[in-house]
C-alpha atoms as a PDB file:
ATOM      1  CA  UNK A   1    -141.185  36.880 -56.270  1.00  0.00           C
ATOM      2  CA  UNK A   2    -143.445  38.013 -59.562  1.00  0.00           C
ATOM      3  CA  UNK A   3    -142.297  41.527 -60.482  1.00  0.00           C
ATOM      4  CA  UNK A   4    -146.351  41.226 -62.050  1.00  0.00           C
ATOM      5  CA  UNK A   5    -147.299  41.713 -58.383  1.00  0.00           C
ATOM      6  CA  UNK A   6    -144.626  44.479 -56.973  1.00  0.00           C
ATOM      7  CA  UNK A   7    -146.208  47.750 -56.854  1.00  0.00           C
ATOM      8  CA  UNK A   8    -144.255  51.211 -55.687  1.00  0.00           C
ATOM      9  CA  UNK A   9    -145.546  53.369 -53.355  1.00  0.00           C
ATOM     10  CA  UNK A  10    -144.977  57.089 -52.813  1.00  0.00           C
ATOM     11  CA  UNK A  11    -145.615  58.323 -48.927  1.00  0.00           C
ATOM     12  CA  UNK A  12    -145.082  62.310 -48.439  1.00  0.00           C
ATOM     13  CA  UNK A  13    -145.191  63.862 -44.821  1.00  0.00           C
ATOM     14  CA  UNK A  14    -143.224  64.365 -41.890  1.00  0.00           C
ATOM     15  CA  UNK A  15    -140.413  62.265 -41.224  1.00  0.00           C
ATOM     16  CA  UNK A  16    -141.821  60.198 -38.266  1.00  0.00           C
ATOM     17  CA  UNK A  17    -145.292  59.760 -40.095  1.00  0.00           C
ATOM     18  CA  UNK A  18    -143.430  58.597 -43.434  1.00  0.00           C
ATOM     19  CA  UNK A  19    -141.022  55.575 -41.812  1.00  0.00           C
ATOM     20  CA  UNK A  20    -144.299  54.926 -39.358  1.00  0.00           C
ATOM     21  CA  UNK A  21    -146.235  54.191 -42.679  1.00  0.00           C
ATOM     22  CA  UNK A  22    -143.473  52.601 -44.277  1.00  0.00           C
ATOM     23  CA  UNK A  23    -142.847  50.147 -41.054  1.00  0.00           C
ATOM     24  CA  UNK A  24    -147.254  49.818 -41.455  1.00  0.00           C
ATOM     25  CA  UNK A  25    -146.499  48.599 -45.408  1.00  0.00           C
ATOM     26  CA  UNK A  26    -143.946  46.137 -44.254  1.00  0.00           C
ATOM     27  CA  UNK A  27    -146.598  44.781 -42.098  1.00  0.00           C
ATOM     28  CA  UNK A  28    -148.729  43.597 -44.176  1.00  0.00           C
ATOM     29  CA  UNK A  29    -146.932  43.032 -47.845  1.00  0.00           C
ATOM     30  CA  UNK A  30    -143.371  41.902 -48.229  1.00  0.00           C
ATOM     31  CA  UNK A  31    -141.467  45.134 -48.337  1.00  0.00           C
ATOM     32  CA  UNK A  32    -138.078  47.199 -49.271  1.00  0.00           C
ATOM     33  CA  UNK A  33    -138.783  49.434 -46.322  1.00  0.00           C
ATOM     34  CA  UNK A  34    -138.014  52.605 -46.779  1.00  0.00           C
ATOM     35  CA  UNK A  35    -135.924  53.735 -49.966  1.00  0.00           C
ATOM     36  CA  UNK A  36    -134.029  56.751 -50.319  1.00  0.00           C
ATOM     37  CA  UNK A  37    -135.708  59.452 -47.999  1.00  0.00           C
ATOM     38  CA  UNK A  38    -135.898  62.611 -50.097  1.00  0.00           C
ATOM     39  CA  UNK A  39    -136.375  65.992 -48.676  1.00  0.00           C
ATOM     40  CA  UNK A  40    -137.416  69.523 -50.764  1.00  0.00           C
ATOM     41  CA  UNK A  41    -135.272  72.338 -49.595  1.00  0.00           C
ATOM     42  CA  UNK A  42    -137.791  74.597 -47.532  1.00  0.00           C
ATOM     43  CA  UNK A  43    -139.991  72.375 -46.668  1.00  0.00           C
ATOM     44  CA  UNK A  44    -140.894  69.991 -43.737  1.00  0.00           C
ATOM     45  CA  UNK A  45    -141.991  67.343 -45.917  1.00  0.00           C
ATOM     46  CA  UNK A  46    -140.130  64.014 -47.042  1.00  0.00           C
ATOM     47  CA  UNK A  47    -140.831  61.478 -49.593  1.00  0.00           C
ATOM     48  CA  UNK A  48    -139.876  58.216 -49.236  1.00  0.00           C
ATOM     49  CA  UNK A  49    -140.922  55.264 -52.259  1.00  0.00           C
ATOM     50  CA  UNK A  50    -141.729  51.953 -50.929  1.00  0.00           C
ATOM     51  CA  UNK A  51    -141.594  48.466 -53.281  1.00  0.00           C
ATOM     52  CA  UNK A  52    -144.075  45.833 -52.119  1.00  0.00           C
ATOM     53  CA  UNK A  53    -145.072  42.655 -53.110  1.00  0.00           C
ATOM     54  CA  UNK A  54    -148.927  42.553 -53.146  1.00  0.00           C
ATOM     55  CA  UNK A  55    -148.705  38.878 -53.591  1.00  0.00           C
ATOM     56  CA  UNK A  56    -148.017  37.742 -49.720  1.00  0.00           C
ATOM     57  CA  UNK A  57    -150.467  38.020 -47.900  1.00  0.00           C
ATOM     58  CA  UNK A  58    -150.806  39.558 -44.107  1.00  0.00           C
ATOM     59  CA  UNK A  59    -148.676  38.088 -41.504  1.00  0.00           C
ATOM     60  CA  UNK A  60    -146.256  37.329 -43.825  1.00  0.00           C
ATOM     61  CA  UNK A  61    -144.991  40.964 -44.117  1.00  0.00           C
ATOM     62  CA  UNK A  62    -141.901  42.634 -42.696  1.00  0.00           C
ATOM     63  CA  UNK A  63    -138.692  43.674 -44.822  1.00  0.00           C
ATOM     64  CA  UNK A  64    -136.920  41.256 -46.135  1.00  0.00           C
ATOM     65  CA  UNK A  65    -134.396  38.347 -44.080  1.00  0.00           C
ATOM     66  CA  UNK A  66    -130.714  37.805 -45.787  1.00  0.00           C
ATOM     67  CA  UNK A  67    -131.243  35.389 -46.988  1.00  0.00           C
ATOM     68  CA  UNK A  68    -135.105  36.158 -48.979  1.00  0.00           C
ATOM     69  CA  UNK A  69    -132.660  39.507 -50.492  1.00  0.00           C
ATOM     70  CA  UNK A  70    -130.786  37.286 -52.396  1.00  0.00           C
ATOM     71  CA  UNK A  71    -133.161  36.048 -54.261  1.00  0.00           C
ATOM     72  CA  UNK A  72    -135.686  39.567 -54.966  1.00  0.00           C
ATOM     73  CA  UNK A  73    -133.032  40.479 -57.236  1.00  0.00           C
ATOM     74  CA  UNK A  74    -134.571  43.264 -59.117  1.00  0.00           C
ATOM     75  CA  UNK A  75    -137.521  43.704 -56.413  1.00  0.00           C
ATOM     76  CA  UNK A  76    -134.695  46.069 -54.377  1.00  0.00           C
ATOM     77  CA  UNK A  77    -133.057  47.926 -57.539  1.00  0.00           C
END
């Protein structure tokens, strides 16, 4: 994995909409899947950051096996 090619992306909504996008990400880029869902107090809105790998290409998406995770290293810090 080239950290050159890992980009972090913010998603803000409702809770189903956010993991729906995140699961959508995953899909097409290698993917943490969701990280840390944040919410505001007062507010119906969550944030949740996703790290993807730009690099691999459609079809090879999803989050990652066992046994890739061993080997991101940093990509899941």
């Amino acid at each position: 994995m080239n950290d050159e090619s890992v980009i972090t992306i913010e998603i803000r909504g409702h809770e189903k909409a956010v993991l729906k996008a995140a699961q959508r990400i995953s899909d097409l880029f290698l993917s943490s899947g969701p990280c840390r869902l944040r919410r505001t107090p007062g507010k119906d809105e969550v944030q949740v950051l996703v790290h993807a790998d730009v690099d691999r290409g459609a079809g090879e998406g999803g989050y990652l096996d066992p046994g890739e995770a061993e080997g991101a290293g940093a990509f899941l810090r």
